[in-house]
Protein backbone atom coordinates (compact mmCIF):
# COMPACT_ATOMS: atom_id res chain seq x y z
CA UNK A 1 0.00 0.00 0.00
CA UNK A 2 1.34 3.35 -0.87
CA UNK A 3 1.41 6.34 1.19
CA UNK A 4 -0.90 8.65 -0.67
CA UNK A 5 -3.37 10.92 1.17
CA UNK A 6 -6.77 9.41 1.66
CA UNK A 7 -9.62 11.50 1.30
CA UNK A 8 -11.43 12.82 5.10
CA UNK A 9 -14.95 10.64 5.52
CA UNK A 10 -17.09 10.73 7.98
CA UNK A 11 -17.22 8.24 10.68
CA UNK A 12 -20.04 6.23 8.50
CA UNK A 13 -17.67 6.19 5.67
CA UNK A 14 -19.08 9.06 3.38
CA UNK A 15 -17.67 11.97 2.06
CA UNK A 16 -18.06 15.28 4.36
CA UNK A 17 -21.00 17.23 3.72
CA UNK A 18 -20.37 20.31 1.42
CA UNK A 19 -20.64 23.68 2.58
CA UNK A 20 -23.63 25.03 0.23
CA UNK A 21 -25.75 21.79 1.49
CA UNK A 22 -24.84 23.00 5.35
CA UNK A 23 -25.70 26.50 4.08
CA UNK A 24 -28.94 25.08 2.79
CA UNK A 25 -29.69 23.70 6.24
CA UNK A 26 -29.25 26.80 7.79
CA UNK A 27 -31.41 28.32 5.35
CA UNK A 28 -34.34 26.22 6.51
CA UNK A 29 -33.64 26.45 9.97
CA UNK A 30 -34.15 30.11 10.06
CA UNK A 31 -36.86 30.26 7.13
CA UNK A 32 -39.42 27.61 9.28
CA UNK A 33 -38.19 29.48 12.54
CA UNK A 34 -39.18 33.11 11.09
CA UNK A 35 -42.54 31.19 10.00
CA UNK A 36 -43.35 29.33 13.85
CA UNK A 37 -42.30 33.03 15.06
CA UNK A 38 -44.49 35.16 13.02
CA UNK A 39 -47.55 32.45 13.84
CA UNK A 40 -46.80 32.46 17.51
CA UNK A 41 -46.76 36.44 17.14
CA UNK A 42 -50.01 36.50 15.55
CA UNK A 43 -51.46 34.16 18.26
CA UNK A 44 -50.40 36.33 20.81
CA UNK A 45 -51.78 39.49 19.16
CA UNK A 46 -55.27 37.90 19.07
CA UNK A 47 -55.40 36.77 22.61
CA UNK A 48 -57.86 39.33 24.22
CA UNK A 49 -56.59 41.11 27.65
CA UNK A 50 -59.62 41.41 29.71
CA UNK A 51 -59.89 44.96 30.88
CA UNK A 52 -58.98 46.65 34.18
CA UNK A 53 -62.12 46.75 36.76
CA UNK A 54 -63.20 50.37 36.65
CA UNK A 55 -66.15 52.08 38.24
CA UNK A 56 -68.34 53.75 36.28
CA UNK A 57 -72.08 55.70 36.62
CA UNK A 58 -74.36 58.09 34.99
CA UNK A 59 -73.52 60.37 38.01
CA UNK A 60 -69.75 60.26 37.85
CA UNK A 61 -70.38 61.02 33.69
CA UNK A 62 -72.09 63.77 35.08
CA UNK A 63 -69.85 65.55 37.33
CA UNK A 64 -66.96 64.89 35.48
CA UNK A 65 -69.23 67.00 32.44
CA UNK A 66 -70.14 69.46 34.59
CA UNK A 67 -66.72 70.22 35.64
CA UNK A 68 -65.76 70.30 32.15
CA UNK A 69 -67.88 72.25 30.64
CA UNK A 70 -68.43 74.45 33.90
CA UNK A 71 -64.78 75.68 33.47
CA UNK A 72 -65.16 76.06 29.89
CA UNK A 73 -67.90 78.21 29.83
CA UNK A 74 -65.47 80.38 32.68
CA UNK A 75 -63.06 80.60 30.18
CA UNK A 76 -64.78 81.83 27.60
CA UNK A 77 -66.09 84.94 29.12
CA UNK A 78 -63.78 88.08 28.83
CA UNK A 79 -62.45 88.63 31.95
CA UNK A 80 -58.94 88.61 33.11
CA UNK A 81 -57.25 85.91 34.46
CA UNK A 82 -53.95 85.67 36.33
CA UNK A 83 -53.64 81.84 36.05
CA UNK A 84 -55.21 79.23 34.03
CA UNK A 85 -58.53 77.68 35.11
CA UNK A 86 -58.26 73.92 35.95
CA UNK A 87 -60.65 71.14 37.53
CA UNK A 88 -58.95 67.79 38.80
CA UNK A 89 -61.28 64.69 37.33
CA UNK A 90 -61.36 60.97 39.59
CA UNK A 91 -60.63 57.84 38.23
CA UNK A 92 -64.19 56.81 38.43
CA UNK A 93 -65.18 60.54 36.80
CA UNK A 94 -62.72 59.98 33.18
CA UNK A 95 -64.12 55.98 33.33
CA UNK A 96 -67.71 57.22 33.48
CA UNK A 97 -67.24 59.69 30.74
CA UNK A 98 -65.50 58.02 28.30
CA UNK A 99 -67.70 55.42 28.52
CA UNK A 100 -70.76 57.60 27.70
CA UNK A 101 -68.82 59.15 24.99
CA UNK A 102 -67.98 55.96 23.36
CA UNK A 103 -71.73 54.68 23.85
CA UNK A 104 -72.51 57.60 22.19
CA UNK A 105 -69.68 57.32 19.67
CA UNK A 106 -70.69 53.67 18.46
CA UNK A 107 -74.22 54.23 18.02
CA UNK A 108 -73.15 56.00 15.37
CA UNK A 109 -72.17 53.03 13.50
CA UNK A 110 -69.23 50.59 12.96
CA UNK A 111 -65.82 50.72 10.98
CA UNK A 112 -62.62 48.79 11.08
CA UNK A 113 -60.45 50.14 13.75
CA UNK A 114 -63.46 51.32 16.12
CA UNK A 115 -63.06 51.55 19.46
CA UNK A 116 -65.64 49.13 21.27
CA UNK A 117 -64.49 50.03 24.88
CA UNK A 118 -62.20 51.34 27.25
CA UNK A 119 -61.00 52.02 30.56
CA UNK A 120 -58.24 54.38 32.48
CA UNK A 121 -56.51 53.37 35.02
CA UNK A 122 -53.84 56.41 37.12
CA UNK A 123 -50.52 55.95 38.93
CA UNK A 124 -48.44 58.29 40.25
CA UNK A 125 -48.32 60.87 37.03
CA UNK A 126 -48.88 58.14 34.49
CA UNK A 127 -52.06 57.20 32.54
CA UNK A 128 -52.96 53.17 31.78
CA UNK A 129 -55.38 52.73 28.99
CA UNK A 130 -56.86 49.44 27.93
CA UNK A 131 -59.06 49.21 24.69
CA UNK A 132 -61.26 46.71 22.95
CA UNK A 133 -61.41 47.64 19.58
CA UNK A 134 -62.78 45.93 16.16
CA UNK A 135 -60.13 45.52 13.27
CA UNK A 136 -61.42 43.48 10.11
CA UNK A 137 -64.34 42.29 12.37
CA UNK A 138 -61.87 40.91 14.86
CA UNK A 139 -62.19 42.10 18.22
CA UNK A 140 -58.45 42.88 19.48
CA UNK A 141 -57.51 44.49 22.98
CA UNK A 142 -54.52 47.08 23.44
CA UNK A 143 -52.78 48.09 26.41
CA UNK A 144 -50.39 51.22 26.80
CA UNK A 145 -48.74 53.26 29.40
CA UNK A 146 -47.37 57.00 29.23
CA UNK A 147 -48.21 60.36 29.68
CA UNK A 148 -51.14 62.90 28.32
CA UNK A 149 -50.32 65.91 26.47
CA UNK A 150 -52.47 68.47 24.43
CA UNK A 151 -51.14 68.78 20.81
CA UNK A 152 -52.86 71.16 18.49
CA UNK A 153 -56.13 70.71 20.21
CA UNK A 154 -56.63 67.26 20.73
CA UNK A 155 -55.30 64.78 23.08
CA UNK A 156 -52.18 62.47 22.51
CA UNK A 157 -50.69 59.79 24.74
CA UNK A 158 -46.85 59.66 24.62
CA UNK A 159 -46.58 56.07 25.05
CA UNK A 160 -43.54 54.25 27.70
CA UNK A 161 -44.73 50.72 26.24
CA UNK A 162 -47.64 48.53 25.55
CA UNK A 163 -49.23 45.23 23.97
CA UNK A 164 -51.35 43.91 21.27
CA UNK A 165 -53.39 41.55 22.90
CA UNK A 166 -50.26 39.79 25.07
CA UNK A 167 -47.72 40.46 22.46
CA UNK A 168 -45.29 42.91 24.05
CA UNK A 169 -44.78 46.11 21.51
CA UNK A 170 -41.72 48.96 21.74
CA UNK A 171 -42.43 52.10 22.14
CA UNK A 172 -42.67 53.11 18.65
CA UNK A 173 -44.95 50.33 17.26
CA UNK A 174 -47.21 51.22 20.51
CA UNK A 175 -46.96 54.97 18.81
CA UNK A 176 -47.86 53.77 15.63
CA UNK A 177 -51.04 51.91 17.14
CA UNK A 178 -52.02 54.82 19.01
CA UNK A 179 -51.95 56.98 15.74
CA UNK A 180 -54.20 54.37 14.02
CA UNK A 181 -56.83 54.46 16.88
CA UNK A 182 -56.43 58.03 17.73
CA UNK A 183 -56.65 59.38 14.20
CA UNK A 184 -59.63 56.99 12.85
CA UNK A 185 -61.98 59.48 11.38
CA UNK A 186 -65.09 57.61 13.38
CA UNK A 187 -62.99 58.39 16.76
CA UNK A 188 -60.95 61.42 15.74
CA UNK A 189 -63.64 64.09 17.81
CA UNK A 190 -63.51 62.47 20.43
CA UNK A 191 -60.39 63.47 21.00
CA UNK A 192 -60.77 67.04 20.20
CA UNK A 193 -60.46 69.12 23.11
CA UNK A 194 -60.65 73.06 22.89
CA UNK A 195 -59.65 75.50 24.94
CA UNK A 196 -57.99 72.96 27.09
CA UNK A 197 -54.52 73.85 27.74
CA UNK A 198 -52.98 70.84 29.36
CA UNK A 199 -53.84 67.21 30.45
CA UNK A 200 -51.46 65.71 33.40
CA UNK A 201 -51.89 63.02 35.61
CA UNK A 202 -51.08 64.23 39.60
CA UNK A 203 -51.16 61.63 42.45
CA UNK A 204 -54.02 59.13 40.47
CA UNK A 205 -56.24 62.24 39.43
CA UNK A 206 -56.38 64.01 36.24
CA UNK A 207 -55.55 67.88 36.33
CA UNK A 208 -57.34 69.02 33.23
CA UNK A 209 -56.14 73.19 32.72
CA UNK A 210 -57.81 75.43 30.40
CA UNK A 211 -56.73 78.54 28.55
C-alpha cells in the first residue's frame, strides 16, 4: 500500500458534507423558525386582555361633564385671568365619561379600527389605557402606558410601552397603534379638546387646565 493521502470521511464512511448543502440547512432552519415566530406572534396578538375593573355611573359622567364644561364656559367669558382655570377629574369621573362618549360614539355606526371600549386606570403621574377595539371584524384588545399631552387641540398619549393583545410592543410600534386608533376618522372628535390647555396626571387624578 502506498502512502498517498486518503480522502477525510465521515465516521459512516461518506464523504463530508459540502458547505452550500450546510448553508442550505441553515437556510431552513431560520426560514421555518421566522414562519413558527411570526404564527406564535399573531397568536399572541389575538389573545384578548380582559380589561382593568373600573367604576363607572351616569352620576360620575355627570360631574366629570359638569366640571368640564363648567370651566369652559369660565373661560370663555372676557375677563382677566392671572392663572389658568383647571378642575382635577377621579378615576371613576374619566371611566364614566369616556364610557358615555364611546356609547354615544358607536351608536353611530361601525368601521374597522373602532373603538368598542375602554377604561383608564392612574398611577403616580402616568395614565394606563386598555381598549377593545374591532379591526377586520376581529375584536383585538390594546394596552399602553405614558403620559397625556395636548397637541394642536386634541389629546395624545406619549406612550412608555404597551401590547397587542399579550404580544409585548416597543415604544414606537405602541406609537404607531395609538396613531391608528387616535386618528380613525369615526374616533378622531372624540379626542378634540378646545380651549384645554394641558392634560397631566397628579397623584391618580387628572388635572385638566384650560386657557
Amino acid at each position: 500500500m502506498s502512502a498517498g493521502h486518503t480522502p477525510a470521511t465521515s465516521p459512516a464512511g461518506t464523504p463530508p458534507e459540502k458547505p452550500a448543502s450546510l448553508l442550505r440547512k441553515i437556510w431552513r432552519v431560520i426560514y421555518w423558525g421566522t414562519i413558527l415566530a411570526g404564527a406564535w406572534g399573531i397568536i399572541q396578538m389575538l389573545r384578548v386582555v380582559p380589561g382593568p375593573q373600573a367604576t363607572v355611573s351616569p352620576a360620575a359622567a355627570r360631574s366629570a361633564a359638569e366640571k368640564l364644561w363648567g370651566i369652559a364656559s369660565l373661560a370663555d367669558q372676557s375677563h382677566p385671568r392671572t392663572e389658568p382655570q383647571s378642575v382635577t377629574l377621579t378615576e371613576e369621573e374619566v371611566n364614566s365619561l369616556l364610557s358615555m362618549r364611546l356609547r354615544a360614539a358607536n351608536a353611530q355606526g361601525q368601521g374597522t379600527g373602532m373603538v368598542r371600549d375602554a377604561k383608564v386606570t392612574f398611577s403616580a403621574d402616568r395614565a394606563q389605557v386598555w381598549a377593545l377595539f374591532d379591526m377586520a371584524g376581529k375584536n383585538m384588545s390594546f394596552e399602553m402606558e405614558g403620559r397625556l399631552r395636548i397637541v394642536d387641540g386634541y389629546l395624545r398619549f406619549e406612550p412608555s410601552g404597551g401590547s397587542l393583545g399579550r404580544l409585548p410592543l416597543s415604544r414606537m410600534t405602541t406609537g404607531l397603534v395609538i396613531s391608528l386608533l387616535m386618528d380613525n376618522p369615526l374616533m378622531r372628535e372624540n379626542f378634540h379638546t378646545p380651549g384645554i390647555r394641558e392634560v397631566r396626571v397628579e397623584n391618580g387624578d387628572v388635572v385638566v387646565e384650560f386657557q
